[in-house]
Protein backbone atom coordinates (compact mmCIF):
# COMPACT_ATOMS: atom_id res chain seq x y z
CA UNK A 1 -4.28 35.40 156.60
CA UNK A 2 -2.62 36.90 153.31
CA UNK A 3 -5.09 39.27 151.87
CA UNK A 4 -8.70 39.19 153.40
CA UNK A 5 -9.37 42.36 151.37
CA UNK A 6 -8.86 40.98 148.26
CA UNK A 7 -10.99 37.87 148.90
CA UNK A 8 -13.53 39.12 150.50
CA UNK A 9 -14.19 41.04 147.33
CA UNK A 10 -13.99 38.28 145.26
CA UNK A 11 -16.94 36.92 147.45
CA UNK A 12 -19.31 40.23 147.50
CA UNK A 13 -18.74 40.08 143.26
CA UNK A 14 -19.87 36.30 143.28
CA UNK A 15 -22.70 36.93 145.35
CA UNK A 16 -23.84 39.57 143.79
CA UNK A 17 -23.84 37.73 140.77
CA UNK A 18 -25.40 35.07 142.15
CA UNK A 19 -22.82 32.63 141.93
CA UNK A 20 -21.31 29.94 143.88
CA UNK A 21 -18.08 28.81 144.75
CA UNK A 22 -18.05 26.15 142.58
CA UNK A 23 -18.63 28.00 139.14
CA UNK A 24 -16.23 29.96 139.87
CA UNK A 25 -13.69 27.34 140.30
CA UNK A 26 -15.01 25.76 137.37
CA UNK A 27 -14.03 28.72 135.27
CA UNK A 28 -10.95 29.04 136.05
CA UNK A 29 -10.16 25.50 135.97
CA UNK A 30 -9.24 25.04 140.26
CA UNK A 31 -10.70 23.49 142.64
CA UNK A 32 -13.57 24.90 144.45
CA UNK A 33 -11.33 24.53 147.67
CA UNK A 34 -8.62 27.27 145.86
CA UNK A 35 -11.68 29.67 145.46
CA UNK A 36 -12.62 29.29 148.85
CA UNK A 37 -9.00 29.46 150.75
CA UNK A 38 -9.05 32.98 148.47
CA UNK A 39 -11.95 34.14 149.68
CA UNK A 40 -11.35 33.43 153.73
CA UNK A 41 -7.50 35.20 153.10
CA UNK A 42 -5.99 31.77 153.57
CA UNK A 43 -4.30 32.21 150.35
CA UNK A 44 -3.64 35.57 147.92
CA UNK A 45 -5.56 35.17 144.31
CA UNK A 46 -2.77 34.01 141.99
CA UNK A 47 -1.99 37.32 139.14
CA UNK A 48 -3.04 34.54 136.59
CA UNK A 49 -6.24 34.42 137.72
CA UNK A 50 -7.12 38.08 138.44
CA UNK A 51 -7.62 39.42 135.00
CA UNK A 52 -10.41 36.37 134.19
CA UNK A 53 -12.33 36.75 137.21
CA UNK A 54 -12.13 40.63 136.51
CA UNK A 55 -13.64 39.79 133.36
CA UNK A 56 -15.95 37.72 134.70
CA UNK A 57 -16.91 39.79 137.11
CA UNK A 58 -16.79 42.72 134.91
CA UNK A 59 -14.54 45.07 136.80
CA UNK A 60 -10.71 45.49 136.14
CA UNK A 61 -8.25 43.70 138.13
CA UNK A 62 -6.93 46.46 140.26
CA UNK A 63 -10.91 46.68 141.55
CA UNK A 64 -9.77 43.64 144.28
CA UNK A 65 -6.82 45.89 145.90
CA UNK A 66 -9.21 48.98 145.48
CA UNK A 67 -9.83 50.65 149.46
CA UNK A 68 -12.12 53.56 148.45
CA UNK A 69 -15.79 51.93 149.56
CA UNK A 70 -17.70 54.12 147.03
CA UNK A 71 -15.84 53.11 143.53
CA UNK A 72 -16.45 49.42 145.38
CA UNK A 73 -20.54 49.59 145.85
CA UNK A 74 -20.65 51.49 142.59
CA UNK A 75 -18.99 48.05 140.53
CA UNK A 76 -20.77 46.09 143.30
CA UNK A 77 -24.15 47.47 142.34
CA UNK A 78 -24.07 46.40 138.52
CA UNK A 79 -24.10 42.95 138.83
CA UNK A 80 -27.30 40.73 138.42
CA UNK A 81 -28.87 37.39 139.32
CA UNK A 82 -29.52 34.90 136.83
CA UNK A 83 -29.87 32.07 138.91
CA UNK A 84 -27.65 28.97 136.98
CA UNK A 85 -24.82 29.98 134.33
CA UNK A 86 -23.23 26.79 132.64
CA UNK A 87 -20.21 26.87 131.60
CA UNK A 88 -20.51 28.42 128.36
CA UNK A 89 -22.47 31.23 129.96
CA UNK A 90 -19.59 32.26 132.13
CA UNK A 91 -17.23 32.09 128.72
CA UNK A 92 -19.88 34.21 126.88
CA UNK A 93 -20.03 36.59 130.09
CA UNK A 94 -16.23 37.28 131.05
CA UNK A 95 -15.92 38.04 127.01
CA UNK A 96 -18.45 39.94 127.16
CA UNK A 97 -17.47 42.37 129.99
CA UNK A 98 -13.78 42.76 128.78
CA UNK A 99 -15.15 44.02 125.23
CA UNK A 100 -17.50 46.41 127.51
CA UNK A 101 -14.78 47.61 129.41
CA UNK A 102 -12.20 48.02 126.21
CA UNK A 103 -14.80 49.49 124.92
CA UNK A 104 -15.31 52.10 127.49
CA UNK A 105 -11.28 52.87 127.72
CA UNK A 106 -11.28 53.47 123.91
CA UNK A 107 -13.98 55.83 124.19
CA UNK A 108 -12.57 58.02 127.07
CA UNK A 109 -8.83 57.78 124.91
CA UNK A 110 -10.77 59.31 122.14
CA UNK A 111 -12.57 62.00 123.93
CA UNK A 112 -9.43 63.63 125.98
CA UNK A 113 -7.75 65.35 123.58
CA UNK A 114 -4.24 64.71 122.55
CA UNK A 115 -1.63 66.43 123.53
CA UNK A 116 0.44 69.21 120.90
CA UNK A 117 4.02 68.87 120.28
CA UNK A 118 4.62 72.27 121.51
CA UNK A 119 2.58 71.64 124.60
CA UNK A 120 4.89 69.11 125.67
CA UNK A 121 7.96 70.16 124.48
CA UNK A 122 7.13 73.73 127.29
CA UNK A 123 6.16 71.00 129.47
């Protein structure tokens, strides 16, 4: 087994979500079998594929290597049932979670304050 960890999130997200192997696949464009082999640990989730099935998913990519259990129920416990997505649906989903979670990194960038040129040049 490569990863287990990794996978096995992968499955918790598409079960929250109420999805099945097969949509997934289809979104990505691989075979169902490829989802599955990366859910079991069989095989490690390809870097390629990460970021859209973060999107997806709505979570970033590092979420799938992430080992503290509360940071994983707390993305875990957004997601929602809504029983069949076609195609377009998942398209219309994954873009709209990555513009959710730009959005949310601009708005922290914005709100820390930036750092003075004499701050850093004591630093």
């Amino acid at each position: 087994m490569e990863n287990p960890g990794t996978g096995l999130v992968l499955k918790q997200l598409r079960e929250k979500w109420g999805m099945n192997q097969t949509q997934v696949a289809a979104f990505l464009g691989v075979d169902r079998s490829a989802v599955s082999q990366w859910e079991t640990g069989e095989r490690p989730i390809p870097a390629k594929y990460l970021s859209r099935v973060a999107d997806l998913f709505g979570v970033e990519a590092h979420f799938f290597t992430e080992t503290d259990p509360l940071i994983q129920s707390l993305n875990l416990a957004v997601a929602f049932r809504a029983g069949e997505y076609s195609q377009e649906d998942l398209i219309a989903l994954a873009t709209f979670n990555r513009i959710t979670r730009n959005y949310v990194v601009m708005r922290r960038m914005l709100q820390e304050p930036l750092p003075v040129a004499d701050e850093e040049a004591e630093l």
